[in-house]
Structure formats: C-alpha cells, structure tokens
N, C-alpha and C. Protein backbone atom coordinates (compact mmCIF):
# COMPACT_ATOMS: atom_id res chain seq x y z
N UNK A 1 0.84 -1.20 0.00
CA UNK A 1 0.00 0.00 0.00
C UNK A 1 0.88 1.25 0.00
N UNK A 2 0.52 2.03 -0.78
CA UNK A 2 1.47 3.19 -0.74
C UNK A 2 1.07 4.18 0.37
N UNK A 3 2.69 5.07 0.68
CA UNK A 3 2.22 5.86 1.55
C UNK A 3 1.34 6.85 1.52
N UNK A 4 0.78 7.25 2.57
CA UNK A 4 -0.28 8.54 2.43
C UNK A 4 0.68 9.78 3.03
N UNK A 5 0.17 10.98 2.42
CA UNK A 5 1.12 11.62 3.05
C UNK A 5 0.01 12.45 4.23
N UNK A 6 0.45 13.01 5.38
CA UNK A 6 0.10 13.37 6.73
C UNK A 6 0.53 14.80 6.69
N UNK A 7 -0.61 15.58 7.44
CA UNK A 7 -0.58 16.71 7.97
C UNK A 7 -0.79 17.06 9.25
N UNK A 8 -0.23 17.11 10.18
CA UNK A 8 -0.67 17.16 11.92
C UNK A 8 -1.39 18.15 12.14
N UNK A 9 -2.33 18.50 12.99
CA UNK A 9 -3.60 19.50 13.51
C UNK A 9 -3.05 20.58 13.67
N UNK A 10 -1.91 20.49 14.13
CA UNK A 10 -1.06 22.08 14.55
C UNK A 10 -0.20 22.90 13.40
N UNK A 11 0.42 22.07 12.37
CA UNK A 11 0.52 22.18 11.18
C UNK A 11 -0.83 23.06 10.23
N UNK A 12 -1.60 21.76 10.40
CA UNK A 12 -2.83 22.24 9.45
C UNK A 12 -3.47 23.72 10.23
N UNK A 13 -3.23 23.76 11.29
CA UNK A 13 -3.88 25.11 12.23
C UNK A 13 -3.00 26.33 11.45
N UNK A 14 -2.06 26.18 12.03
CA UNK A 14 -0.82 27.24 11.44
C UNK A 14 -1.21 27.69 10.29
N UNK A 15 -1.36 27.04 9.18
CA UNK A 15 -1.26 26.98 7.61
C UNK A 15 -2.80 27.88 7.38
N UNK A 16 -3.44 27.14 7.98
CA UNK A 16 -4.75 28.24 7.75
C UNK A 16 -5.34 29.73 8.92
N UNK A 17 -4.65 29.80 9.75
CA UNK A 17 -3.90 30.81 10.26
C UNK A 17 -3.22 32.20 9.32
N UNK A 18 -2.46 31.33 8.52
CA UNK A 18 -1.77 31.98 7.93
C UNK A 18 -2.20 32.44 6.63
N UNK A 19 -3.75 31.99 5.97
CA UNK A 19 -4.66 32.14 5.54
C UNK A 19 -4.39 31.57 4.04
N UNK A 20 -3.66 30.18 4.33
CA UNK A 20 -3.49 29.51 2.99
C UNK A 20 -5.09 28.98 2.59
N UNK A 21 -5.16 28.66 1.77
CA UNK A 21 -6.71 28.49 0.68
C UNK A 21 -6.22 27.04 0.54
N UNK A 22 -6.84 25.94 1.60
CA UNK A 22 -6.62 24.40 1.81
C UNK A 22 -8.00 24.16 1.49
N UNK A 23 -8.09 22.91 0.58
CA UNK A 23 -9.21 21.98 0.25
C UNK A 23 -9.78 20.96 1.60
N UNK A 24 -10.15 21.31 2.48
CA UNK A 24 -10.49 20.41 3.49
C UNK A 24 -12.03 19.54 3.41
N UNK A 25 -11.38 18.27 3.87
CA UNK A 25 -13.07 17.08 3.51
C UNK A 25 -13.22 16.64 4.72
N UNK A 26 -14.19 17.12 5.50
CA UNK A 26 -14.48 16.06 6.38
C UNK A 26 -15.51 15.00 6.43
N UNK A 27 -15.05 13.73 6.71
CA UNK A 27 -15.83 12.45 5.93
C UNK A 27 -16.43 11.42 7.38
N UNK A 28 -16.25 12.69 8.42
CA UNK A 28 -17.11 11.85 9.62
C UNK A 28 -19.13 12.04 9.13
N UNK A 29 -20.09 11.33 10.42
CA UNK A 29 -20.98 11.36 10.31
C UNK A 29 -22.07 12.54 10.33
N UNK A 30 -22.97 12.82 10.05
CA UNK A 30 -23.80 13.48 10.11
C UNK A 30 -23.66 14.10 11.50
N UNK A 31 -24.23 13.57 12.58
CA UNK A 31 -24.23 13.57 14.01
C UNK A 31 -22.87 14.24 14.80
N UNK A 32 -21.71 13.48 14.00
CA UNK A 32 -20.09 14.04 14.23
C UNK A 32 -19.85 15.35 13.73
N UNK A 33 -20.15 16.14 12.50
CA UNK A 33 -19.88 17.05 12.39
C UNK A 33 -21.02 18.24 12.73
N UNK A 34 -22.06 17.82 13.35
CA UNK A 34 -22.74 18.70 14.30
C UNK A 34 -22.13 19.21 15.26
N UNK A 35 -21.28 18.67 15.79
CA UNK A 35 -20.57 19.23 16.88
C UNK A 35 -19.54 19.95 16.93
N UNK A 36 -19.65 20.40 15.48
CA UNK A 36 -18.39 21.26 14.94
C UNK A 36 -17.28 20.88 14.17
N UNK A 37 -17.36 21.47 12.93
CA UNK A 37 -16.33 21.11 12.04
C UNK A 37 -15.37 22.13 11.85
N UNK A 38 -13.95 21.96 11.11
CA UNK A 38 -13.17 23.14 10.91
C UNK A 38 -13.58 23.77 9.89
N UNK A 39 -13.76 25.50 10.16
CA UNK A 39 -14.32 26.95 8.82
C UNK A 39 -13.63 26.19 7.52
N UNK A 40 -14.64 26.00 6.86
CA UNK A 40 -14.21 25.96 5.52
C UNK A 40 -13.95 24.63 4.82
N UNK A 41 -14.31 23.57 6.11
CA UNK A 41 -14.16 21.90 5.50
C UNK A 41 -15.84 21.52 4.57
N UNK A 42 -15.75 21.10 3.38
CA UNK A 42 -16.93 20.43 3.19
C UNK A 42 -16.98 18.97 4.26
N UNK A 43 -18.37 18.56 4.28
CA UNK A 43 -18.94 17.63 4.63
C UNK A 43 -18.92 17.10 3.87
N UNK A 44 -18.23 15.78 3.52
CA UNK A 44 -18.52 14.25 2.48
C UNK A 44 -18.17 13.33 3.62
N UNK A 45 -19.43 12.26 3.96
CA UNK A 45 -19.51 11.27 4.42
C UNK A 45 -18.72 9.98 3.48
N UNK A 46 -18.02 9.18 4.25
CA UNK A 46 -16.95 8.46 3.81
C UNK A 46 -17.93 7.27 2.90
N UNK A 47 -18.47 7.15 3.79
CA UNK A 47 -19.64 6.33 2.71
C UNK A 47 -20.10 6.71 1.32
N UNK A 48 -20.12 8.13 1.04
CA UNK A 48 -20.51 8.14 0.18
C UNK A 48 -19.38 9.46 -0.72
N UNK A 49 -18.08 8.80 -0.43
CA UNK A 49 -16.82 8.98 -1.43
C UNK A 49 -16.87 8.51 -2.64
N UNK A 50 -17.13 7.62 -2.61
CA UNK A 50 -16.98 6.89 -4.39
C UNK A 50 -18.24 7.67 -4.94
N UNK A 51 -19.48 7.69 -4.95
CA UNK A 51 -20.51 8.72 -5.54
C UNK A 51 -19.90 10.05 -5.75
N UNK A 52 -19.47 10.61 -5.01
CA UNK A 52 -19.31 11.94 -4.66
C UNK A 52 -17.50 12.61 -5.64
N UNK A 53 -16.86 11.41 -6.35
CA UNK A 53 -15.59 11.64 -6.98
C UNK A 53 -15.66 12.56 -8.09
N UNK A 54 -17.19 13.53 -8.76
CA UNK A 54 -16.92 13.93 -9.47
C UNK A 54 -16.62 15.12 -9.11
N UNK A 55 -16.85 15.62 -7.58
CA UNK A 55 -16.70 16.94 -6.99
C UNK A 55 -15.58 17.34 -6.65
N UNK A 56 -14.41 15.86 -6.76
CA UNK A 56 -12.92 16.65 -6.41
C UNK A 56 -12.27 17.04 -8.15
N UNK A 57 -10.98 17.34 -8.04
CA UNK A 57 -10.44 17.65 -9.08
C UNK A 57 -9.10 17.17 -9.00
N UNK A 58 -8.44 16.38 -9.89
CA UNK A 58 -7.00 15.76 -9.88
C UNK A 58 -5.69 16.17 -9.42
N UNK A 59 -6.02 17.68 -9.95
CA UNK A 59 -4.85 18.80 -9.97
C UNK A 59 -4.88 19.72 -8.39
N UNK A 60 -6.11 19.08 -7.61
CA UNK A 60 -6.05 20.04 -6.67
C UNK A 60 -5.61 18.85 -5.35
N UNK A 61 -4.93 19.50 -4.21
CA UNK A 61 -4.59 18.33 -3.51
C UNK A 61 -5.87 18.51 -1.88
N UNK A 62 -6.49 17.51 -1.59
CA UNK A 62 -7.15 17.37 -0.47
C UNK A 62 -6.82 16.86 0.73
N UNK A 63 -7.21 17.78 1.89
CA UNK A 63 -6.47 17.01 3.27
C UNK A 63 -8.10 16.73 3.56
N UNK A 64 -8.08 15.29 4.21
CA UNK A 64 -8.91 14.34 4.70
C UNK A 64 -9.14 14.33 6.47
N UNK A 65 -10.52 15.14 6.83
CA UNK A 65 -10.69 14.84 8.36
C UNK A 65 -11.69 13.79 9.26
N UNK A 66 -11.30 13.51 9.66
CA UNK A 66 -12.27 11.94 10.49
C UNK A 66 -11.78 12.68 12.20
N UNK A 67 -12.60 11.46 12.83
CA UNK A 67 -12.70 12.22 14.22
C UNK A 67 -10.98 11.87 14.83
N UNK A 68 -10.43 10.22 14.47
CA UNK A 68 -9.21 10.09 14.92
C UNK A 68 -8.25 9.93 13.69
N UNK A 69 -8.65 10.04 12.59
CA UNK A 69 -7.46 9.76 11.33
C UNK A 69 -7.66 8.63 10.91
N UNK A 70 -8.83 7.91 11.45
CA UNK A 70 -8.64 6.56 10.74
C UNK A 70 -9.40 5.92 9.47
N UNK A 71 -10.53 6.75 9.51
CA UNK A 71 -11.34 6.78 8.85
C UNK A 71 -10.98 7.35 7.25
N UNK A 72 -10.26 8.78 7.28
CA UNK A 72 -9.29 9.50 6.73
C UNK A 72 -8.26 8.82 6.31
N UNK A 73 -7.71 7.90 6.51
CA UNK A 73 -6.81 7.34 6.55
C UNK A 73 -7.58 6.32 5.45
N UNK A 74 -8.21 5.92 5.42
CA UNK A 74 -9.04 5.31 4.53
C UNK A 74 -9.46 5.75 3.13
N UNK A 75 -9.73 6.89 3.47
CA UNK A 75 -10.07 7.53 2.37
C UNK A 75 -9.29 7.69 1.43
N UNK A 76 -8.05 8.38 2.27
CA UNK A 76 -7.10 8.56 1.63
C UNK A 76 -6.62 7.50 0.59
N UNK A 77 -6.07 6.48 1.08
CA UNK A 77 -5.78 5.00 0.04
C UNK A 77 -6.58 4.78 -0.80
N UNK A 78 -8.17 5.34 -0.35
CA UNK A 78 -9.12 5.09 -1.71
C UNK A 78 -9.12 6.16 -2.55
N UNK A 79 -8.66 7.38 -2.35
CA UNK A 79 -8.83 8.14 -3.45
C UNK A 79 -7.69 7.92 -3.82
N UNK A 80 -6.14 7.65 -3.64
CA UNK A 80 -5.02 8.13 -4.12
C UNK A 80 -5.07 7.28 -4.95
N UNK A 81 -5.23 5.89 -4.58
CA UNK A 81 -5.49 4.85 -5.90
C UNK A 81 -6.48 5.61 -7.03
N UNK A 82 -7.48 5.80 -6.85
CA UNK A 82 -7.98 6.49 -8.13
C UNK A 82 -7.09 7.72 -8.59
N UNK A 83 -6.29 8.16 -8.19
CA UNK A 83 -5.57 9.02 -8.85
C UNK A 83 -5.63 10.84 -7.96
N UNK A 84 -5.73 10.67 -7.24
CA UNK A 84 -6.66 11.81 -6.48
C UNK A 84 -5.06 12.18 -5.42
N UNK A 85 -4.85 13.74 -5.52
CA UNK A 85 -3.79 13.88 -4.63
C UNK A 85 -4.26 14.11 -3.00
N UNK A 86 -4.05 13.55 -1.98
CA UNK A 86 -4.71 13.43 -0.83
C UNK A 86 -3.81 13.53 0.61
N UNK A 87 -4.26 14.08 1.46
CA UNK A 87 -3.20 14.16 2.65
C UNK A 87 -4.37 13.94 4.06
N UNK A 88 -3.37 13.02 4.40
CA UNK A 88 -4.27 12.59 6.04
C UNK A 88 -3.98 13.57 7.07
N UNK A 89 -5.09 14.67 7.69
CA UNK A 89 -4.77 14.79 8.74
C UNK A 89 -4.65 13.74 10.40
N UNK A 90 -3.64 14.03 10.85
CA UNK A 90 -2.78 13.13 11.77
C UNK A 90 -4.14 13.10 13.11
N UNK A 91 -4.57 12.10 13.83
CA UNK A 91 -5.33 12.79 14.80
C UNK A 91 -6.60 12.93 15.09
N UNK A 92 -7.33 13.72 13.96
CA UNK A 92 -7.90 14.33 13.49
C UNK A 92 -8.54 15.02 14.60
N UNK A 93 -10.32 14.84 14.62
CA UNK A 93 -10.83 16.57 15.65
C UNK A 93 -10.82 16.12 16.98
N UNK A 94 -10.09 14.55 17.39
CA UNK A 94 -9.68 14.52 18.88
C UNK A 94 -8.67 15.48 19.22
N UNK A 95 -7.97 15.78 18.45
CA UNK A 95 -6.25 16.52 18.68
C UNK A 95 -6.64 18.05 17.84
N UNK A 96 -7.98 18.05 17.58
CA UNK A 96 -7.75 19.77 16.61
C UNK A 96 -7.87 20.68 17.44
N UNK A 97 -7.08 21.61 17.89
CA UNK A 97 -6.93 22.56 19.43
C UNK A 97 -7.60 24.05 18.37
N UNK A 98 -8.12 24.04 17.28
CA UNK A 98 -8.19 25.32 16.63
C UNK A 98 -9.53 25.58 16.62
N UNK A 99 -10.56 26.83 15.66
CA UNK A 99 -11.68 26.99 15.91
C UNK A 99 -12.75 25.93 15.36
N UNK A 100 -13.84 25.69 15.81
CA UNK A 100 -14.85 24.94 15.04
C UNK A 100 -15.76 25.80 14.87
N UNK A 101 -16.85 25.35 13.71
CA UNK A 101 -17.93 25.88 13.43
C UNK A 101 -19.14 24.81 13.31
C-alpha cells in the first residue's frame, strides 16, 4: 500500500492561520460534524466517497478529516489509488486545538 502523506492539527492550524486556501473534507458522520467542524471543511460522508468523486479535481490536492485519522486514513488510500492527490490529517478533531464551526 502506498504511503499517504500526513498533515498534523497544529501544522494544518498554522497553515490556515496563515490564511493559505486548503481543500479540506471532512468524511465523519452526520451527528459528528454537528458538533463542529473546521471553517471551511466540506462535509462528504466516507460512505458516500466513491458517488461523490466527481466533486474533487485531480490537480487540486485534499487534506482528509475523520474524528481520529482513521477513517481519513481510509479515504485517503481510496482516493489516491484512483488518482486523487490526498493528505491525512494526523489525529484528526480529537487533537484539533483550533476553531470549530
């Protein structure tokens, strides 16, 4: 399995801090991202990734959020195999110390 590449919460905090323009997916549940997601992540439920592949774009790269990375971590291997550039956040919103919405 190839590697995925990783972004840590404090990293990814910094970076959009710093007001970089990041593609963020978060692919927890309905119920999970009620409780607050990070400004600016779409909602795509992991379940319904493979439906949902015509909304990313090849050339653009996506960091992947789940509640601990594992889920994300999943994703990740499934999109990169299709060709999709993808980055796991490390952690995910157990370890995200930044704002939610």
């Amino acid at each position: 399995m190839d590697r995925i590449d990783e972004i840590t919460t404090a990293e990814l905090q910094k970076k959009l801090e710093a007001g970089e323009k990041l593609e963020l997916v978060d692919v927890r549940e309905d119920e999970e991202v009620a409780a607050g997601m990070i400004p600016g992540a779409r909602h795509i439920r992991m379940g319904t990734i493979p439906e949902n592949l015509d909304k990313f774009d090849k050339e653009t790269e996506y960091i992947m959020i789940c509640r601990s990375g594992g889920r994300s971590t999943n994703v990740c291997h499934y999109m990169q195999e299709q060709g999709y550039k993808v980055r796991n956040m490390t952690g995910g919103m157990l370890n995200w110390q930044g704002e939610t919405k």
